[in-house]
N, C-alpha and C. Protein backbone atom coordinates (compact mmCIF):
# COMPACT_ATOMS: atom_id res chain seq x y z
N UNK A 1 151.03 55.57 -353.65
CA UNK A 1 149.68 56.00 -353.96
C UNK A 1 148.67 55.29 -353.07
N UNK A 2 148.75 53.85 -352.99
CA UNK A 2 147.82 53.42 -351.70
C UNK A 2 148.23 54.33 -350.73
N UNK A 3 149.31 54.49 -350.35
CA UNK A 3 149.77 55.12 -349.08
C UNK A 3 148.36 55.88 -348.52
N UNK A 4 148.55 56.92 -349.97
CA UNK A 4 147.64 58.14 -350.00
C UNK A 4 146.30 58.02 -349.62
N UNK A 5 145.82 57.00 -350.35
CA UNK A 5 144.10 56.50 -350.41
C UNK A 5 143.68 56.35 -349.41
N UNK A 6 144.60 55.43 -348.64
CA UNK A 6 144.65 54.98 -347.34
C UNK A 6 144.37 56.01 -346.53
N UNK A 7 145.52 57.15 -346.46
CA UNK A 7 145.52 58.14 -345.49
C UNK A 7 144.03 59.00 -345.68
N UNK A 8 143.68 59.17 -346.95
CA UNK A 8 142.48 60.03 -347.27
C UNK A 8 141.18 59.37 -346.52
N UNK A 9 141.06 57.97 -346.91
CA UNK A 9 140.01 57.28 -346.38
C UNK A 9 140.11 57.56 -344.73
N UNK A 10 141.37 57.42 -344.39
CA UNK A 10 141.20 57.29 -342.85
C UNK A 10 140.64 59.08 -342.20
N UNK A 11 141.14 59.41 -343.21
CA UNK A 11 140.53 60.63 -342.60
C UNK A 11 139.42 61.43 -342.75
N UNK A 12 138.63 60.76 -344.34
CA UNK A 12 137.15 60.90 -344.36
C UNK A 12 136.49 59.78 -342.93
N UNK A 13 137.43 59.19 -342.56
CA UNK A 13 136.28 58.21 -341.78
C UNK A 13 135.95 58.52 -340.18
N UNK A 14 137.44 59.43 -340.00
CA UNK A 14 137.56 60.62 -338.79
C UNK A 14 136.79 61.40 -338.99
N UNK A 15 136.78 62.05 -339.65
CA UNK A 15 135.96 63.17 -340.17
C UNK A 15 134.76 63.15 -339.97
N UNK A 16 134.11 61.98 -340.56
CA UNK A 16 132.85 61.67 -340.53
C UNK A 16 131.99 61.29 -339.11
N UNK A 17 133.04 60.88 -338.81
CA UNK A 17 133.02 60.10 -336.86
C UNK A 17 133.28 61.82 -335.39
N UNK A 18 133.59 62.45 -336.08
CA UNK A 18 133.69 63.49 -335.64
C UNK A 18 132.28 64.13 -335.64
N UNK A 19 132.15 64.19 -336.80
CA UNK A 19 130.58 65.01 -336.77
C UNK A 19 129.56 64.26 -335.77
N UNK A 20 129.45 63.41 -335.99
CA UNK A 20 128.90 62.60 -334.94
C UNK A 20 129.13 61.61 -333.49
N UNK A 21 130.06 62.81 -333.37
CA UNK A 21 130.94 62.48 -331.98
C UNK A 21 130.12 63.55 -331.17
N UNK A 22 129.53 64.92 -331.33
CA UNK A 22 128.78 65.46 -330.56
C UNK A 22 127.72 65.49 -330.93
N UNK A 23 127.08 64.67 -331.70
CA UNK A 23 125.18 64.21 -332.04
C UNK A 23 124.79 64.64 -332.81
N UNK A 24 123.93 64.09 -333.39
CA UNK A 24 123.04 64.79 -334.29
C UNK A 24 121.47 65.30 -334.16
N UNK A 25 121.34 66.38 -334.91
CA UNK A 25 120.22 66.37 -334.47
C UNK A 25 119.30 66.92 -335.76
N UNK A 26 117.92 66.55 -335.72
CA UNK A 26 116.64 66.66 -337.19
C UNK A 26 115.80 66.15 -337.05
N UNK A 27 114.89 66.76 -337.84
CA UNK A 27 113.33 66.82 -337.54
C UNK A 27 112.97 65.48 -338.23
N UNK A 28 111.81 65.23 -337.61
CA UNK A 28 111.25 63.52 -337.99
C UNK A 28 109.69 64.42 -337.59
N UNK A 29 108.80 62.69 -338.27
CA UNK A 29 107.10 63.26 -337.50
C UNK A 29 106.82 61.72 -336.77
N UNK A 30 106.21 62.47 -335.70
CA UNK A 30 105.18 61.41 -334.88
C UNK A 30 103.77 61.23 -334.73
N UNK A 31 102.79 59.99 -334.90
CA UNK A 31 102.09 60.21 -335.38
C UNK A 31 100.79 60.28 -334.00
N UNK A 32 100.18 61.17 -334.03
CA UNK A 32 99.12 61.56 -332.73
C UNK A 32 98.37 60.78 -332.89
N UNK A 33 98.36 60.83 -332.26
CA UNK A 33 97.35 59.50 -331.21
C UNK A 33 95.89 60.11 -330.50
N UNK A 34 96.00 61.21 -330.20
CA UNK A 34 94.56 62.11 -329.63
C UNK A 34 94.91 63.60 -329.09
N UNK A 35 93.70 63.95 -329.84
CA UNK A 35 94.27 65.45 -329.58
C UNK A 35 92.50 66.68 -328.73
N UNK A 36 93.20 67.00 -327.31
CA UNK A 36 91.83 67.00 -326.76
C UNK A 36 91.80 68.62 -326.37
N UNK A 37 90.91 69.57 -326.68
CA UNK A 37 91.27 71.38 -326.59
C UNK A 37 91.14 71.24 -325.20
N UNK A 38 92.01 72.46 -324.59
CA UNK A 38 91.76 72.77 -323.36
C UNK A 38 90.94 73.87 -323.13
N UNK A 39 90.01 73.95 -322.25
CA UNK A 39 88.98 75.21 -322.21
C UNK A 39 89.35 76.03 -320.41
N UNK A 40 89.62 77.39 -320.65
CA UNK A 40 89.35 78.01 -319.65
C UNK A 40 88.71 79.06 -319.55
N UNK A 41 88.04 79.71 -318.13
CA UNK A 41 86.94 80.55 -318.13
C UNK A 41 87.44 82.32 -318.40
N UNK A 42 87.24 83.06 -318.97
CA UNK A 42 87.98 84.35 -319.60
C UNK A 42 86.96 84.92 -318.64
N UNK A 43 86.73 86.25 -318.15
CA UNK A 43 85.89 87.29 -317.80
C UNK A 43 86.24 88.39 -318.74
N UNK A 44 85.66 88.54 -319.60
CA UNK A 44 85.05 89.74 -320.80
C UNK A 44 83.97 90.59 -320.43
N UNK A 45 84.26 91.47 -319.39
CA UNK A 45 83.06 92.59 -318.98
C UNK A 45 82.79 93.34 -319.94
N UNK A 46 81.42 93.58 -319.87
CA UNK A 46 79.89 94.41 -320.88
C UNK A 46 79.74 95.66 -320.62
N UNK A 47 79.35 96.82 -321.38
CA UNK A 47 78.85 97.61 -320.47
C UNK A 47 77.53 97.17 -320.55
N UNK A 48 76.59 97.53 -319.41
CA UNK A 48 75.36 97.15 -319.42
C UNK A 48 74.51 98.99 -318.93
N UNK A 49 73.95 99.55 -320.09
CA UNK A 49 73.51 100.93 -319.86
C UNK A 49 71.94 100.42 -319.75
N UNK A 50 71.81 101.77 -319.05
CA UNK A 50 69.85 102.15 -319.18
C UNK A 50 69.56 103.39 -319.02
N UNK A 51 68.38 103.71 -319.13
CA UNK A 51 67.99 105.44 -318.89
C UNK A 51 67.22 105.19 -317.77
N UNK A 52 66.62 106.20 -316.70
CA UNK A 52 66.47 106.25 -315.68
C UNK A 52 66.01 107.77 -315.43
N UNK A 53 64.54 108.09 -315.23
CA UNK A 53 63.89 108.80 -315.17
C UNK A 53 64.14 109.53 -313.72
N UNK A 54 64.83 111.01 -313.53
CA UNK A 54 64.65 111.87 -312.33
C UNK A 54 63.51 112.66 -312.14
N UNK A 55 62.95 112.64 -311.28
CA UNK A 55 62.29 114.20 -311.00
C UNK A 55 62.58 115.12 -310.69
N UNK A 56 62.55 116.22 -311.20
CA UNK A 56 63.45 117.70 -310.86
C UNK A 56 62.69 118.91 -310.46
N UNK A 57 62.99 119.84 -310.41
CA UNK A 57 61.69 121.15 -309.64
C UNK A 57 62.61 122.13 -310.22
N UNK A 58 62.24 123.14 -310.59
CA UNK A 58 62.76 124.32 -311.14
C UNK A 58 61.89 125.23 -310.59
N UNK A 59 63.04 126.18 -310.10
CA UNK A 59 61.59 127.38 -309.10
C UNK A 59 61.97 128.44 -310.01
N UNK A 60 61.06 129.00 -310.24
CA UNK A 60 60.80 130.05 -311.08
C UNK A 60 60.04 131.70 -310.11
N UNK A 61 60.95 132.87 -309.85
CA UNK A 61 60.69 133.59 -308.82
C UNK A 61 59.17 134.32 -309.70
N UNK A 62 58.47 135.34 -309.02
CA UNK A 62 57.35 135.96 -309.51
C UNK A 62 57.84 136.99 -310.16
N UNK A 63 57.06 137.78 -310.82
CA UNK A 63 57.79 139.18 -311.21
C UNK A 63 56.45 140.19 -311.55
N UNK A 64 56.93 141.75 -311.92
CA UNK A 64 56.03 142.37 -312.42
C UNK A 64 55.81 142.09 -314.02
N UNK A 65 54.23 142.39 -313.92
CA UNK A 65 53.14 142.46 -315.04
C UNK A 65 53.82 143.45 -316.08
N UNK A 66 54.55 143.25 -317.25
CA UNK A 66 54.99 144.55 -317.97
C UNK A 66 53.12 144.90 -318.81
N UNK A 67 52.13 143.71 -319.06
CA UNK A 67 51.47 144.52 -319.76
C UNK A 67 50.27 145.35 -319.02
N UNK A 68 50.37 145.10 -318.00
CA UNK A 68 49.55 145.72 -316.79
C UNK A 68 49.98 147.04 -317.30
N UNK A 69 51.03 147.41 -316.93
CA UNK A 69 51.95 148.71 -316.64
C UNK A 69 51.40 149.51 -317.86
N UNK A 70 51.74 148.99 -319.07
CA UNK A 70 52.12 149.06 -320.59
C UNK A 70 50.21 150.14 -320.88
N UNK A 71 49.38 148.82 -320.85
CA UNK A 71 48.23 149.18 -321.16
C UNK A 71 47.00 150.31 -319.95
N UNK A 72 47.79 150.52 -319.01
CA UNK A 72 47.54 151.78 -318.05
C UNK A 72 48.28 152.99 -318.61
N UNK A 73 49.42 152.83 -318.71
CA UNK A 73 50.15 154.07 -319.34
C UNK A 73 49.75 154.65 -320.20
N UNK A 74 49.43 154.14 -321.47
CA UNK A 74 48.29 154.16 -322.71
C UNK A 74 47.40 154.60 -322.51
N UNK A 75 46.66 154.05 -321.79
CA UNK A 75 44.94 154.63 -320.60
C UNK A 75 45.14 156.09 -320.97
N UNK A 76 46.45 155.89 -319.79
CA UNK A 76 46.51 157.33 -318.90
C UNK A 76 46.99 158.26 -319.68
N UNK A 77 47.51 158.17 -320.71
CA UNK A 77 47.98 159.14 -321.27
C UNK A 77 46.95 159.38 -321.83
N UNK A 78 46.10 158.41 -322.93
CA UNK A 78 44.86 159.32 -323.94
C UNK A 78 43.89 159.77 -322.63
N UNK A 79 43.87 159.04 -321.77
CA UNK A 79 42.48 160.45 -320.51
C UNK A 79 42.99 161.78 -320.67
N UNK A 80 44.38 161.23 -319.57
CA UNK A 80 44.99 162.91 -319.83
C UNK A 80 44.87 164.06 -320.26
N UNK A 81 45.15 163.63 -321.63
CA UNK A 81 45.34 164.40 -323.10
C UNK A 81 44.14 165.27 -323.13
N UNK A 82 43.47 164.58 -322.86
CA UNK A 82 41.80 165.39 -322.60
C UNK A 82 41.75 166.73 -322.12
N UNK A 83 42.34 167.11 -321.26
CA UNK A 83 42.53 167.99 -320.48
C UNK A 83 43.41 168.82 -320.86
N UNK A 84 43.12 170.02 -320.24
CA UNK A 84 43.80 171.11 -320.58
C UNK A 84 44.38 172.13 -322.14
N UNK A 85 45.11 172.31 -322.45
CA UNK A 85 45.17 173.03 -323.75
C UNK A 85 46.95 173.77 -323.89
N UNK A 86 47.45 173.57 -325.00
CA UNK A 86 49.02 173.75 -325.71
C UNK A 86 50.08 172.51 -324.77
N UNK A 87 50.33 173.68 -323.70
CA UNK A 87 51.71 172.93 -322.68
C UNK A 87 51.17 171.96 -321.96
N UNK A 88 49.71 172.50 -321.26
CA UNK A 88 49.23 171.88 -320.18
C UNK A 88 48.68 170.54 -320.74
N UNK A 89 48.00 170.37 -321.81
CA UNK A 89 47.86 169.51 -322.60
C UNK A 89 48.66 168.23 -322.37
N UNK A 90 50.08 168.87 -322.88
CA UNK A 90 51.19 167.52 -322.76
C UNK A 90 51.32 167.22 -321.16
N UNK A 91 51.57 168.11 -320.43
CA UNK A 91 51.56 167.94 -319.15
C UNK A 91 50.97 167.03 -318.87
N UNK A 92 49.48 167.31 -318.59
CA UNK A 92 48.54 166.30 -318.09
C UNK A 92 48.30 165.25 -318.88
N UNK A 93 48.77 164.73 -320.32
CA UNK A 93 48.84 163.65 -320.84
C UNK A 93 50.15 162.84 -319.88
N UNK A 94 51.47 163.09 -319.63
CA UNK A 94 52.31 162.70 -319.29
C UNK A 94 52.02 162.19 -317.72
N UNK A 95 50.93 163.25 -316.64
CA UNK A 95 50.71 162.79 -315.45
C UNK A 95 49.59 161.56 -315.63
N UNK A 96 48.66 161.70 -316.36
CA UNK A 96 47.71 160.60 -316.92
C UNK A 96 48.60 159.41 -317.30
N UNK A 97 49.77 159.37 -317.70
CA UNK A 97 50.59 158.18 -318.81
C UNK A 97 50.55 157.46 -317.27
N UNK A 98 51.33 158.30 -316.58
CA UNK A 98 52.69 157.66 -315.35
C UNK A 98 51.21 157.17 -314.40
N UNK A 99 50.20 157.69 -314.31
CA UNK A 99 49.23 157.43 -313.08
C UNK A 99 49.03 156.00 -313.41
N UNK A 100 48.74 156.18 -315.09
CA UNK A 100 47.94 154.93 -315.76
C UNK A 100 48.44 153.47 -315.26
N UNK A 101 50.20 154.20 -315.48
CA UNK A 101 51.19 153.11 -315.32
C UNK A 101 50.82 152.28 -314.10
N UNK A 102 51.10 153.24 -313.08
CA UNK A 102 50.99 152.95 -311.68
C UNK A 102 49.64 152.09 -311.46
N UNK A 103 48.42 152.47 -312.09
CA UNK A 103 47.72 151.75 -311.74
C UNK A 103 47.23 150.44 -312.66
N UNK A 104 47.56 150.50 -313.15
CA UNK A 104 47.89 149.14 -314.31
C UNK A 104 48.70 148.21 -313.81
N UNK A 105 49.56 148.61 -313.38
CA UNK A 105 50.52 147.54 -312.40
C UNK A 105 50.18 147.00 -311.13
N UNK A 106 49.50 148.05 -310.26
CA UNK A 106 48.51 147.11 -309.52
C UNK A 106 47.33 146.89 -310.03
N UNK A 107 46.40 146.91 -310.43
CA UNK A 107 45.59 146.18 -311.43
C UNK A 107 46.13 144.46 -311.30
N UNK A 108 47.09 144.50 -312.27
CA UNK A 108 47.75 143.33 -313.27
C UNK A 108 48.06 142.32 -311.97
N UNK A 109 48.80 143.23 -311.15
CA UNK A 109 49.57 142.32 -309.84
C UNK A 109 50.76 141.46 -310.36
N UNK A 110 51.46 141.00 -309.30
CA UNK A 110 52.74 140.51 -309.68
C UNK A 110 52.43 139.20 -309.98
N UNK A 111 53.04 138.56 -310.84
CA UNK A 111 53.17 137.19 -311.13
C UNK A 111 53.83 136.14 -310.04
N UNK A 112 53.17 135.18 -309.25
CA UNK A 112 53.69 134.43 -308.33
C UNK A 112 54.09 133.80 -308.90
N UNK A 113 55.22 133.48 -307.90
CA UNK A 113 56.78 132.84 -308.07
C UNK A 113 55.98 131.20 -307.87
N UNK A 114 56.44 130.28 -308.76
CA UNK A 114 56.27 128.63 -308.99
C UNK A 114 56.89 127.97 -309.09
N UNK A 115 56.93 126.54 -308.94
CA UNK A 115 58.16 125.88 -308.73
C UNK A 115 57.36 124.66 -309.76
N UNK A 116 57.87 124.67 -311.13
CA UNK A 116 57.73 123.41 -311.67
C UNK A 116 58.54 121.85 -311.66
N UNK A 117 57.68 120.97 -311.97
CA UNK A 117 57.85 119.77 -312.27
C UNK A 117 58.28 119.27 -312.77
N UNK A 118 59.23 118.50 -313.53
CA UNK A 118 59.50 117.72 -314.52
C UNK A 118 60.70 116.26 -314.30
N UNK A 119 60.20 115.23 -315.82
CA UNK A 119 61.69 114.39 -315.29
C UNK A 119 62.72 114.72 -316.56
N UNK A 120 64.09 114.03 -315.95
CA UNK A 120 64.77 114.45 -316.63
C UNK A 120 65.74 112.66 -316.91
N UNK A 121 66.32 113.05 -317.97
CA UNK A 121 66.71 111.54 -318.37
C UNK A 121 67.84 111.37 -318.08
N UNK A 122 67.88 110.29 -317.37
CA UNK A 122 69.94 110.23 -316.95
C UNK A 122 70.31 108.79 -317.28
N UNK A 123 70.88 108.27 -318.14
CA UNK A 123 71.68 107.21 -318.38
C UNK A 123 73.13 107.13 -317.14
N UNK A 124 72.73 105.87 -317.37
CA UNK A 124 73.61 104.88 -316.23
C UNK A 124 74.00 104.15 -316.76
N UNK A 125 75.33 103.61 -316.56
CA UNK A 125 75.98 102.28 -317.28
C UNK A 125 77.01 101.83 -316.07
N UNK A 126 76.92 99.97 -316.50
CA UNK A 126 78.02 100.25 -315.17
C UNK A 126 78.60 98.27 -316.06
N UNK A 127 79.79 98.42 -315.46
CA UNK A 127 80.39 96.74 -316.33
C UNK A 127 79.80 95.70 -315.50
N UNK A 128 79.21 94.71 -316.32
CA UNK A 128 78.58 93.43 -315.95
C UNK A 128 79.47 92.05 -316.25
N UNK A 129 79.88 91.64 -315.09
CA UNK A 129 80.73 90.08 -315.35
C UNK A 129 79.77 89.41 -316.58
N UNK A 130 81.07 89.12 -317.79
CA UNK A 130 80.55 87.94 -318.87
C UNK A 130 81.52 87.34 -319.07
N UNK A 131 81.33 85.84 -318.50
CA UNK A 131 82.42 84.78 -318.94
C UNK A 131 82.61 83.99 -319.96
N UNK A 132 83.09 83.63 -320.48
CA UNK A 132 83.22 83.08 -321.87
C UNK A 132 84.31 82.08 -321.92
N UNK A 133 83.89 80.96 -322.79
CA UNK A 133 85.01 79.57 -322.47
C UNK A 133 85.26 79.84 -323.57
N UNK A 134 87.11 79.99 -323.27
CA UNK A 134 88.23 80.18 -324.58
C UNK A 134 88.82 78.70 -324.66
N UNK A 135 89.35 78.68 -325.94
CA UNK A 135 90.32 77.57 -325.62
C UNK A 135 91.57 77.94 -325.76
N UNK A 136 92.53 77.06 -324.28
CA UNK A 136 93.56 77.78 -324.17
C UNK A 136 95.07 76.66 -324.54
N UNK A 137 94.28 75.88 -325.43
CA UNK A 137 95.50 75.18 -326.00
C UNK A 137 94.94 74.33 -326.23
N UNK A 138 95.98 72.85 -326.79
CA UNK A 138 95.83 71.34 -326.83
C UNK A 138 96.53 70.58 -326.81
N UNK A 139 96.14 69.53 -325.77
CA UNK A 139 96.43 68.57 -325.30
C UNK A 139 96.59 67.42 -325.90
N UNK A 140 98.49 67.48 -326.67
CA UNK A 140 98.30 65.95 -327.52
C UNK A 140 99.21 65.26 -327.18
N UNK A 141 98.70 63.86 -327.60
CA UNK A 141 98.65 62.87 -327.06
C UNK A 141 99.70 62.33 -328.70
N UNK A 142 100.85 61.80 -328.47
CA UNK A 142 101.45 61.20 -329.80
C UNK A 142 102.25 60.34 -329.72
N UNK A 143 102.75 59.41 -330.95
CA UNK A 143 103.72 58.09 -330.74
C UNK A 143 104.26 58.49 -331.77
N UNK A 144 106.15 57.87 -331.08
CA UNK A 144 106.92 58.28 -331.66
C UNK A 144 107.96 57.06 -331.52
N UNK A 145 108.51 56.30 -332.24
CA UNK A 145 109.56 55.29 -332.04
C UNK A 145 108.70 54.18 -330.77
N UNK A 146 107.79 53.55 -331.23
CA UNK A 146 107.05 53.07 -330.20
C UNK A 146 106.70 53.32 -328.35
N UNK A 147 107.37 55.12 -328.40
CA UNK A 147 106.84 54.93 -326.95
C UNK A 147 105.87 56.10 -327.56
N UNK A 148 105.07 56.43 -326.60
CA UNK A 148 104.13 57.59 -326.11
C UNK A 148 104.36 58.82 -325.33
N UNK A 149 104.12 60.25 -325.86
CA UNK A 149 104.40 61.11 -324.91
C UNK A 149 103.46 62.41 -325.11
N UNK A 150 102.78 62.80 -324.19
CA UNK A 150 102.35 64.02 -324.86
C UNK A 150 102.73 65.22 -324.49
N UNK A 151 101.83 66.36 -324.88
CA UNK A 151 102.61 67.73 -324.93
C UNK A 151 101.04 68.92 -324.92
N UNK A 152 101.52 69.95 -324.55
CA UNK A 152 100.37 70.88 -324.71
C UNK A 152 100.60 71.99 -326.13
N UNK A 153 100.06 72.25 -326.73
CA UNK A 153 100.33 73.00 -328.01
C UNK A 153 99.06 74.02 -328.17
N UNK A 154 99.95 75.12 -328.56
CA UNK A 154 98.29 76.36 -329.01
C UNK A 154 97.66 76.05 -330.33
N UNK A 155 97.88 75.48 -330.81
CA UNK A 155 97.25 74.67 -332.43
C UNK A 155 96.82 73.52 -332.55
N UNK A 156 95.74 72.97 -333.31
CA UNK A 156 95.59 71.23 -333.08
C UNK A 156 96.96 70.89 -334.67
N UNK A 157 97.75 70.12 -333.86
CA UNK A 157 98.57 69.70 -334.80
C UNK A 157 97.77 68.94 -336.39
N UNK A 158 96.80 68.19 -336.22
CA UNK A 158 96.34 67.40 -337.12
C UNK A 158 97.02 65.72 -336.80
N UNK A 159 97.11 64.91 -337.91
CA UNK A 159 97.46 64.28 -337.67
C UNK A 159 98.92 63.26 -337.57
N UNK A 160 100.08 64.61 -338.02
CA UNK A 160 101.31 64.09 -338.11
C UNK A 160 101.94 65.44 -336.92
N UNK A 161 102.89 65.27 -336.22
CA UNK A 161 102.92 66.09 -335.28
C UNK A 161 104.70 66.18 -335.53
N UNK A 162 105.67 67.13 -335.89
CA UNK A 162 106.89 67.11 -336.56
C UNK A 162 107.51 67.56 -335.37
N UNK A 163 109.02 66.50 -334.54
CA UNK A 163 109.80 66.52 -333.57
C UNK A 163 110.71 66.38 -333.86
N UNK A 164 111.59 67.61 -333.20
CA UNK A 164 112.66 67.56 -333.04
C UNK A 164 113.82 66.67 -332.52
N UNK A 165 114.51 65.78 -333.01
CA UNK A 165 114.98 64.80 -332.43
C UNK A 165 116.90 65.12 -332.31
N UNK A 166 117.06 64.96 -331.15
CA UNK A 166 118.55 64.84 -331.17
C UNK A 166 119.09 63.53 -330.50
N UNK A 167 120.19 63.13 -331.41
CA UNK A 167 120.96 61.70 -330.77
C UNK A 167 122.41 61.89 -330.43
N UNK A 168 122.48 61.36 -329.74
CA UNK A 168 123.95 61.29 -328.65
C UNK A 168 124.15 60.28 -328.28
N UNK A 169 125.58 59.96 -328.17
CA UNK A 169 125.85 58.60 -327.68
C UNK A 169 126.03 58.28 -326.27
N UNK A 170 125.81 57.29 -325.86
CA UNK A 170 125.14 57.17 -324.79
C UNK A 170 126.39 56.49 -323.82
N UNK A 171 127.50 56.90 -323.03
CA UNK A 171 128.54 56.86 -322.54
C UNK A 171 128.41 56.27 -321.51
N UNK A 172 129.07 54.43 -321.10
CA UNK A 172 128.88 54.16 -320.32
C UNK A 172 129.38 54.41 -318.94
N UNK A 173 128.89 54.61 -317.62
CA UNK A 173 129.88 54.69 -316.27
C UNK A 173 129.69 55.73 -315.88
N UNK A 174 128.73 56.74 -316.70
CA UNK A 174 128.03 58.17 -316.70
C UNK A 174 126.71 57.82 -315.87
């Protein structure tokens, strides 16, 4: 029965020496020492719009007078009418209408052709450099087993900073 104990012990003690024949490794904390943001310059372009007044011309051609025409025809037809008697009557109302026309329209004269004025609104926009200081990490500074080492990190750790530690034995003639 010692035999046994014996053999068991020796081989919890292998066992145990085994596991830590290729290292160990677990988290511990170190405690920071200074922790300083890093800032760099971003370019974040704007739009930057405005309105902006054109001048424009619109030509507008001339044309005929419709009420020239309109209020000769009218004329000409009640003169007309005046004249004559049954057929001839309408007749000469109808040559009276068309004369009226004709001369109502020159009368009136054509409307000259113009070329107006105006502005017109045109927006413009165009991207304007805006730089802006990001911070692009931090720079800490921490002690750990009495030496010092630091590191860059996207978070401010605070003031306990948790490392990964692995140990190995350290083989001499290597």
């Amino acid at each position: 029965m010692k035999l046994a104990m014996t053999a068991v012990a020796a081989a919890l003690t292998l066992t145990g020496s085994a596991a830590f024949a290729g290292g160990g490794d677990f988290i511990d904390y170190a405690r920071v020492i200074d922790v300083q943001p890093q800032y760099q310059s971003v370019n974040v372009p704007r739009k930057d719009c405005y309105s902006e007044y054109v001048p424009q011309s619109r030509y507008t051609p001339g044309g005929r007078n419709l009420a020239g025409s309109l209020l000769g025809g009218v004329a000409g037809g009640l003169l007309g009418s005046r004249f004559g008697g049954g057929n001839g009557r309408v007749a000469s109302a109808a040559v009276g209408a068309v004369a009226g026309a004709i001369v109502g329209d020159r009368i009136a004269g054509r409307e000259p052709a113009r070329e107006e004025y105006y502005e017109r609104e045109v927006r413009r926009c165009r991207l304007v450099d805006n730089w802006e200081s990001r911070i692009a990490g931090y720079r800490v500074a921490y002690e750990y087993q009495g030496r010092n080492y630091s590191t860059m990190l996207p978070y401010d750790p605070g003031a306990r900073l948790p490392v990964h530690v692995s140990v190995d034995p350290a083989i001499e003639g290597r």
